[in-house]
C-alpha atoms as a PDB file:
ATOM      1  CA  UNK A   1      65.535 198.816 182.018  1.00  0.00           C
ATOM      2  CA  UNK A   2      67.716 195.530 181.534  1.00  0.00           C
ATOM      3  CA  UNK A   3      71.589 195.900 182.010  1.00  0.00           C
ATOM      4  CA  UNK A   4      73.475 192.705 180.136  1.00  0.00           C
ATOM      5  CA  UNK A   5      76.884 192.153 180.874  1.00  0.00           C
ATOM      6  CA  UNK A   6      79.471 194.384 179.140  1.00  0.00           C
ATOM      7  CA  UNK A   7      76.866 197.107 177.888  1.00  0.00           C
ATOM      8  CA  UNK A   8      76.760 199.321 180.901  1.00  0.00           C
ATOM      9  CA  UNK A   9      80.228 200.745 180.136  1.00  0.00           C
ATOM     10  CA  UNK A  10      81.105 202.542 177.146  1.00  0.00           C
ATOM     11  CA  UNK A  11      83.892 201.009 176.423  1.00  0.00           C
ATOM     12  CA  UNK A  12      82.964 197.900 177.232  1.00  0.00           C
ATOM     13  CA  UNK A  13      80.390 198.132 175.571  1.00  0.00           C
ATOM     14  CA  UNK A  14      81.975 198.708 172.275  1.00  0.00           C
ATOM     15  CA  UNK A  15      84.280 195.717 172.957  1.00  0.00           C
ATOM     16  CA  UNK A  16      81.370 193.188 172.881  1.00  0.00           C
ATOM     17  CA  UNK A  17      79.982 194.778 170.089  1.00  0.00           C
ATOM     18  CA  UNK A  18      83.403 194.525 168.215  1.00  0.00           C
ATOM     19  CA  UNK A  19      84.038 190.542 169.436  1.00  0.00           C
ATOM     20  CA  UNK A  20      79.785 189.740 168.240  1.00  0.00           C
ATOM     21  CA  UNK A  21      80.096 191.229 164.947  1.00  0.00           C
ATOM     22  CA  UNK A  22      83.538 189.402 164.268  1.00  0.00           C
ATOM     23  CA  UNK A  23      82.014 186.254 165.589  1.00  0.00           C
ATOM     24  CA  UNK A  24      79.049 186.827 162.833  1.00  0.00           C
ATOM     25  CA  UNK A  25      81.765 187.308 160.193  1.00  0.00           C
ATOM     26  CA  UNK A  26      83.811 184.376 161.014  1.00  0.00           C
ATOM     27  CA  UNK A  27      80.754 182.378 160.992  1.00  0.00           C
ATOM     28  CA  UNK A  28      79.333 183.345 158.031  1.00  0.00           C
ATOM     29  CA  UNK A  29      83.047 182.720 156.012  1.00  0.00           C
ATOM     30  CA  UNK A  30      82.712 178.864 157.571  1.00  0.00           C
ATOM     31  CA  UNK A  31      79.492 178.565 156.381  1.00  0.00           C
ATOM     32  CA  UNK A  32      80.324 179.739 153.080  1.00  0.00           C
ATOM     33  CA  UNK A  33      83.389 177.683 153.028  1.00  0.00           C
ATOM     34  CA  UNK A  34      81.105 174.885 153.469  1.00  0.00           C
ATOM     35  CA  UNK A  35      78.690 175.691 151.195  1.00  0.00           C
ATOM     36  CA  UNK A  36      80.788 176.674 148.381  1.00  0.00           C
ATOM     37  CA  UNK A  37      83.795 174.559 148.770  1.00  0.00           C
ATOM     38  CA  UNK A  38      83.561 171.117 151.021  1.00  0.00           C
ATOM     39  CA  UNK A  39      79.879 170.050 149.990  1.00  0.00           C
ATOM     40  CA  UNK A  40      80.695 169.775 146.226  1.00  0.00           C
ATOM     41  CA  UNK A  41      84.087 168.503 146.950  1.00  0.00           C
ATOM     42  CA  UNK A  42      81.967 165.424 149.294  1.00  0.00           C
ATOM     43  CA  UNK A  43      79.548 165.895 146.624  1.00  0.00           C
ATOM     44  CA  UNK A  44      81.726 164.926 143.926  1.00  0.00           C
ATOM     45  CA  UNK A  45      83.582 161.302 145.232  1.00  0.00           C
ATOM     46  CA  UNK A  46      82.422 158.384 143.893  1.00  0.00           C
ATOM     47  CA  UNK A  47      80.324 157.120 146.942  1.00  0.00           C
ATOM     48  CA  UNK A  48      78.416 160.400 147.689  1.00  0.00           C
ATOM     49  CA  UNK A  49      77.758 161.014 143.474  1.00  0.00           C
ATOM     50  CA  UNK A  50      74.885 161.186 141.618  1.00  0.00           C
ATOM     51  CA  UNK A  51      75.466 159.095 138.292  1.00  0.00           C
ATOM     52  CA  UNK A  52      72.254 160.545 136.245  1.00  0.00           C
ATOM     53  CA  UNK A  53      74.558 162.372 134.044  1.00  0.00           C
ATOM     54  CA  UNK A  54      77.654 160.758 133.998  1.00  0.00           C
ATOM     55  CA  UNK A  55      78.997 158.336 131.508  1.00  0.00           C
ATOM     56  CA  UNK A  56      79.587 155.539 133.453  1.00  0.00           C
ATOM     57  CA  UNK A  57      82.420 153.014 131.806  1.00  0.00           C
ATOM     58  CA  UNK A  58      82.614 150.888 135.053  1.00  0.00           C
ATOM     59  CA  UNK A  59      80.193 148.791 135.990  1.00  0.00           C
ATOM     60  CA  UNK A  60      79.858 145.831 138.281  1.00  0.00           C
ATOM     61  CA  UNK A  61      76.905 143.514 140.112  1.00  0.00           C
ATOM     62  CA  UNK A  62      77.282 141.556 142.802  1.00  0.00           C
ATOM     63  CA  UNK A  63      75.076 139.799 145.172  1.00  0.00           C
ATOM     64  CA  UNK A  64      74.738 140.405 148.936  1.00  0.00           C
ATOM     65  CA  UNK A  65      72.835 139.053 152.076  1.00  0.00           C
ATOM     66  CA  UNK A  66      72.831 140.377 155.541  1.00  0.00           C
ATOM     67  CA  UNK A  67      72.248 138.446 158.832  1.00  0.00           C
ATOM     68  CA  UNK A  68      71.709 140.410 161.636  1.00  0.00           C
ATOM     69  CA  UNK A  69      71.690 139.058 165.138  1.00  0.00           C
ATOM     70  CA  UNK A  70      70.973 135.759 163.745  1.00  0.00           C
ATOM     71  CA  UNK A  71      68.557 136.615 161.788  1.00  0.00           C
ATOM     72  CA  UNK A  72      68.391 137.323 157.401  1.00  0.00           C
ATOM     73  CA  UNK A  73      67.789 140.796 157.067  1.00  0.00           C
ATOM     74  CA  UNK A  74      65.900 141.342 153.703  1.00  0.00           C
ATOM     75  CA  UNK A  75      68.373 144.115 151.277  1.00  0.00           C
ATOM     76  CA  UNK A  76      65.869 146.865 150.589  1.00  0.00           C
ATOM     77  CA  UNK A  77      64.740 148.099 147.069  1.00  0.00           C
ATOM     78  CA  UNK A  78      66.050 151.147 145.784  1.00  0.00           C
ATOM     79  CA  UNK A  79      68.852 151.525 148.072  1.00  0.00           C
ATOM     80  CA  UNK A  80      70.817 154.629 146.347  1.00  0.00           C
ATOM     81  CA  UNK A  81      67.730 155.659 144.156  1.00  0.00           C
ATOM     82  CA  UNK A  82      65.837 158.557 145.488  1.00  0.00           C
ATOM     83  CA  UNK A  83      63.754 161.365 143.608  1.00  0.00           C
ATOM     84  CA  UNK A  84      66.652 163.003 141.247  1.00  0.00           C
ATOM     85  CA  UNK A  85      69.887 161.027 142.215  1.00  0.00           C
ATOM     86  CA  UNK A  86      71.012 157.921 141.177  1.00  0.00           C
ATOM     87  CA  UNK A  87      73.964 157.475 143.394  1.00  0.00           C
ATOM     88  CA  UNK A  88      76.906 155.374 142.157  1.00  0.00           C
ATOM     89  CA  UNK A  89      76.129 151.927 144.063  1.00  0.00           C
ATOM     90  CA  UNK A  90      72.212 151.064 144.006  1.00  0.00           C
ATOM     91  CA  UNK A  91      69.554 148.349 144.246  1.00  0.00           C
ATOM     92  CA  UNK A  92      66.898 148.134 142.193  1.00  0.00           C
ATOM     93  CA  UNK A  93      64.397 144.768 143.833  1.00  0.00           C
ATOM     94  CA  UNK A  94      64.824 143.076 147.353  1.00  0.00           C
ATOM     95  CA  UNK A  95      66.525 139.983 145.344  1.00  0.00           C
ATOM     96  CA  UNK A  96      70.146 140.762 146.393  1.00  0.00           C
ATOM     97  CA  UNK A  97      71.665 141.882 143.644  1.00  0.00           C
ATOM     98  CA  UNK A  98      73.881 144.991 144.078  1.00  0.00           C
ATOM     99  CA  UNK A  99      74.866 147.738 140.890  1.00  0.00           C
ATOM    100  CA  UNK A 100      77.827 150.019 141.138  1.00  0.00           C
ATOM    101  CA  UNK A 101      78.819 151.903 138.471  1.00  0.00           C
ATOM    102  CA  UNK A 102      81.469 155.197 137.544  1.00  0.00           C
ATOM    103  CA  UNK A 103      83.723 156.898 136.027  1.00  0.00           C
ATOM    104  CA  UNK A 104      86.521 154.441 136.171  1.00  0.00           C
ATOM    105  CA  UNK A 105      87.283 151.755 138.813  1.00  0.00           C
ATOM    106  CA  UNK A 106      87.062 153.832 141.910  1.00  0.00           C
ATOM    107  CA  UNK A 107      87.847 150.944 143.984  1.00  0.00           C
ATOM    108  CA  UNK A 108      84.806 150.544 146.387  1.00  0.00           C
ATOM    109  CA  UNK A 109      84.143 148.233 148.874  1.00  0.00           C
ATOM    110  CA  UNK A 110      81.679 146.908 151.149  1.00  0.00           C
ATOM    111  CA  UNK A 111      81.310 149.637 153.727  1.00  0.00           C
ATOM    112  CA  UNK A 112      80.353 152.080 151.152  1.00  0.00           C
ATOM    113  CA  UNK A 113      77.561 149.654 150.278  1.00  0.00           C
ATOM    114  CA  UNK A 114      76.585 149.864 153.786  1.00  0.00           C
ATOM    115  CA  UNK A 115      76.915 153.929 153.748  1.00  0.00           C
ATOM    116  CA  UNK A 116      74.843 154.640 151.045  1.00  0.00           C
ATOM    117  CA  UNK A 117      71.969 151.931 152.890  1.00  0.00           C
ATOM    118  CA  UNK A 118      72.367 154.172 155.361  1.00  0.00           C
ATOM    119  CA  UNK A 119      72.990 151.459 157.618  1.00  0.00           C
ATOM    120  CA  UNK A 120      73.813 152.184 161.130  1.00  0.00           C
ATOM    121  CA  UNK A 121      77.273 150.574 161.500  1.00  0.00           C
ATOM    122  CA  UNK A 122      77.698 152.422 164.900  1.00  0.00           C
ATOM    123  CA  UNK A 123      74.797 150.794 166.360  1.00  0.00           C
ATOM    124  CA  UNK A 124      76.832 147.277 166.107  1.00  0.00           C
ATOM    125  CA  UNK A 125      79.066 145.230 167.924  1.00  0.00           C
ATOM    126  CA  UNK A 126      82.280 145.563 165.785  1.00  0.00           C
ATOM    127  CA  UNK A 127      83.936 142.415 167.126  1.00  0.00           C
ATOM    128  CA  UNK A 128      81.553 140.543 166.514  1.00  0.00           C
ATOM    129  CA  UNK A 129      81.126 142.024 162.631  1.00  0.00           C
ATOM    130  CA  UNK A 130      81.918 139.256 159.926  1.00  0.00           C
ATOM    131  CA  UNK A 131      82.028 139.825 155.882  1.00  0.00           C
ATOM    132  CA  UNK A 132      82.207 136.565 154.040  1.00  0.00           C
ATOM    133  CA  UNK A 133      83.228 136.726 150.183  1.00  0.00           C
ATOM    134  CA  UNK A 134      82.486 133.608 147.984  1.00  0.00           C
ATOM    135  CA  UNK A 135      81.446 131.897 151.931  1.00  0.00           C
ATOM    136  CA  UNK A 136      84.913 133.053 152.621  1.00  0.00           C
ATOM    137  CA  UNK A 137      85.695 135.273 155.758  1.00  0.00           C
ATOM    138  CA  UNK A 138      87.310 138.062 155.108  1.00  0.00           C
ATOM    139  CA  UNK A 139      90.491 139.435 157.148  1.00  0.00           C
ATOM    140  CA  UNK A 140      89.345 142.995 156.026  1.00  0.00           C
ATOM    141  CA  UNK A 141      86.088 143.384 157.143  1.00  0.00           C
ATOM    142  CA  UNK A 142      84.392 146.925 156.321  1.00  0.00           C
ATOM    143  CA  UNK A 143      86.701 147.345 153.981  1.00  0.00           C
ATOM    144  CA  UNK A 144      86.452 144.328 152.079  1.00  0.00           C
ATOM    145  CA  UNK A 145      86.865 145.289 148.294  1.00  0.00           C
ATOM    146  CA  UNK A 146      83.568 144.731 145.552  1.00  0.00           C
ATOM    147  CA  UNK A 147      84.194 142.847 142.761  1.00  0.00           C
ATOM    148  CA  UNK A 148      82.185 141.825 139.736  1.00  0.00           C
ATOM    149  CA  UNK A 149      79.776 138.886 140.260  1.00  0.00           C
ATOM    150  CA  UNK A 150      81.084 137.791 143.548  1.00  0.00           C
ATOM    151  CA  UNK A 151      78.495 137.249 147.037  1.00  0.00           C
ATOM    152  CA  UNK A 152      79.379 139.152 149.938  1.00  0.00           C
ATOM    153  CA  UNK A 153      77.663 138.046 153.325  1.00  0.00           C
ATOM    154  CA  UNK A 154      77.755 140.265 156.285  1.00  0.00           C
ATOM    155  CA  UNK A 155      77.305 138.867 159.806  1.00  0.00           C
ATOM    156  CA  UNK A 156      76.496 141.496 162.487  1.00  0.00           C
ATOM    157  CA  UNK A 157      75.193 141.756 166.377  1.00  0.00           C
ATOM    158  CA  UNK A 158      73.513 145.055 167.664  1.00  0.00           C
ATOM    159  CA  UNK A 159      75.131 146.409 170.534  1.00  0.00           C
ATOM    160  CA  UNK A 160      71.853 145.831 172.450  1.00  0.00           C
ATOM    161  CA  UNK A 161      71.046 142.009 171.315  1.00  0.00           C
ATOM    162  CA  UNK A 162      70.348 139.519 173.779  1.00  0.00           C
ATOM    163  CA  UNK A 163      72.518 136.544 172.947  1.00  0.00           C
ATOM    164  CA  UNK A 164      71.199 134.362 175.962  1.00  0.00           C
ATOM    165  CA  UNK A 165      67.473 134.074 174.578  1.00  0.00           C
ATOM    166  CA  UNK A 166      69.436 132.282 171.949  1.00  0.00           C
ATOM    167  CA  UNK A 167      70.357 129.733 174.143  1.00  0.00           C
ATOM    168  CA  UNK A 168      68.260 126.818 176.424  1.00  0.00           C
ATOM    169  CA  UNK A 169      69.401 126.901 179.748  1.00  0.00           C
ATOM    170  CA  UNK A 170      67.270 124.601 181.070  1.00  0.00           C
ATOM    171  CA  UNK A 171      68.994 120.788 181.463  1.00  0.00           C
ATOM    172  CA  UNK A 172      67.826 118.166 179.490  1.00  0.00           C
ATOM    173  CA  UNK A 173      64.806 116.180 180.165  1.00  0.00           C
ATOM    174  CA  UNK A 174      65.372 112.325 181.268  1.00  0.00           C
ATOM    175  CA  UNK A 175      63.358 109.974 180.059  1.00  0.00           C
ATOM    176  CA  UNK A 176      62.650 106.629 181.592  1.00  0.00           C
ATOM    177  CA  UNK A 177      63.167 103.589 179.424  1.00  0.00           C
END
């Protein structure tokens, strides 16, 4: 027969019993916590939403483009739209164009755009990260805020782009006149 630590002993025995079933409790509250109380309160802000049945007296469109590492990235259909849950900013063709709609003006801005894409922002150089509003750069970045009919342009590198393939080393050719 097995011996684990802490069951050979009575007494000890009893005292790992008594620390894994409080363990189990105080698990199970956090997980109920969660469940009942933090998800819906996530749940219910403006960026993480679903809008299907909400009256919705703000709403804006704007256009945006994306270039990453030097290249136009194309802004994907149905960003925000998935199988019961409209969420609160959405696409609904590849053209650009950009909805966002609630309650009231819940002040949004770019980077929530970028959330709900589920774009990974963490994969990307972040001094090298450029928003552009109207061709305009803009000093705040991620957190640049939307605004009806205006074009927001985002500029990023990957963390693992090659810049130098970019570039011609190689020096000039001479020709002979």
């Amino acid at each position: 027969m097995m011996k684990y630590p802490g069951m050979g002993d009575p007494y000890k025995r009893n005292k790992t019993i008594k620390f894994l079933v409080i363990s189990a409790i105080i698990g199970g509250i956090a997980v109920l916590l969660t469940s009942f109380v933090v998800n819906p309160m996530i749940g219910g802000q403006p960026h993480n939403a679903c809008i299907d049945n909400i009256d919705t007296d703000w709403k804006i469109s704007f256009t945006f483009e994306m270039i990453l590492d030097g290249q136009k990235a194309e802004v994907q259909p149905n960003i925000g739209i998935t199988e019961g849950c409209q969420r609160a900013i959405y696409t609904l063709s590849n053209d650009g164009t950009v909805y966002a709609e609630w309650t009231e003006n819940p002040n949004f801005e770019i980077g929530h755009f970028l959330y709900i894409s589920k774009f990974k922002i963490r994969d990307m150089e972040e001094s090298k990260t450029e928003i552009y509003v109207n061709d305009r750069l803009s000093e705040m970045g991620l957190k640049t805020p939307l605004q009806d009919k205006y074009h927001y342009k985002a500029v990023f590198t990957s963390k693992d782009y090659d810049s130098s393939k970019d570039k011609d080393y190689l020096p000039e050719l001479k020709t002979s006149d």
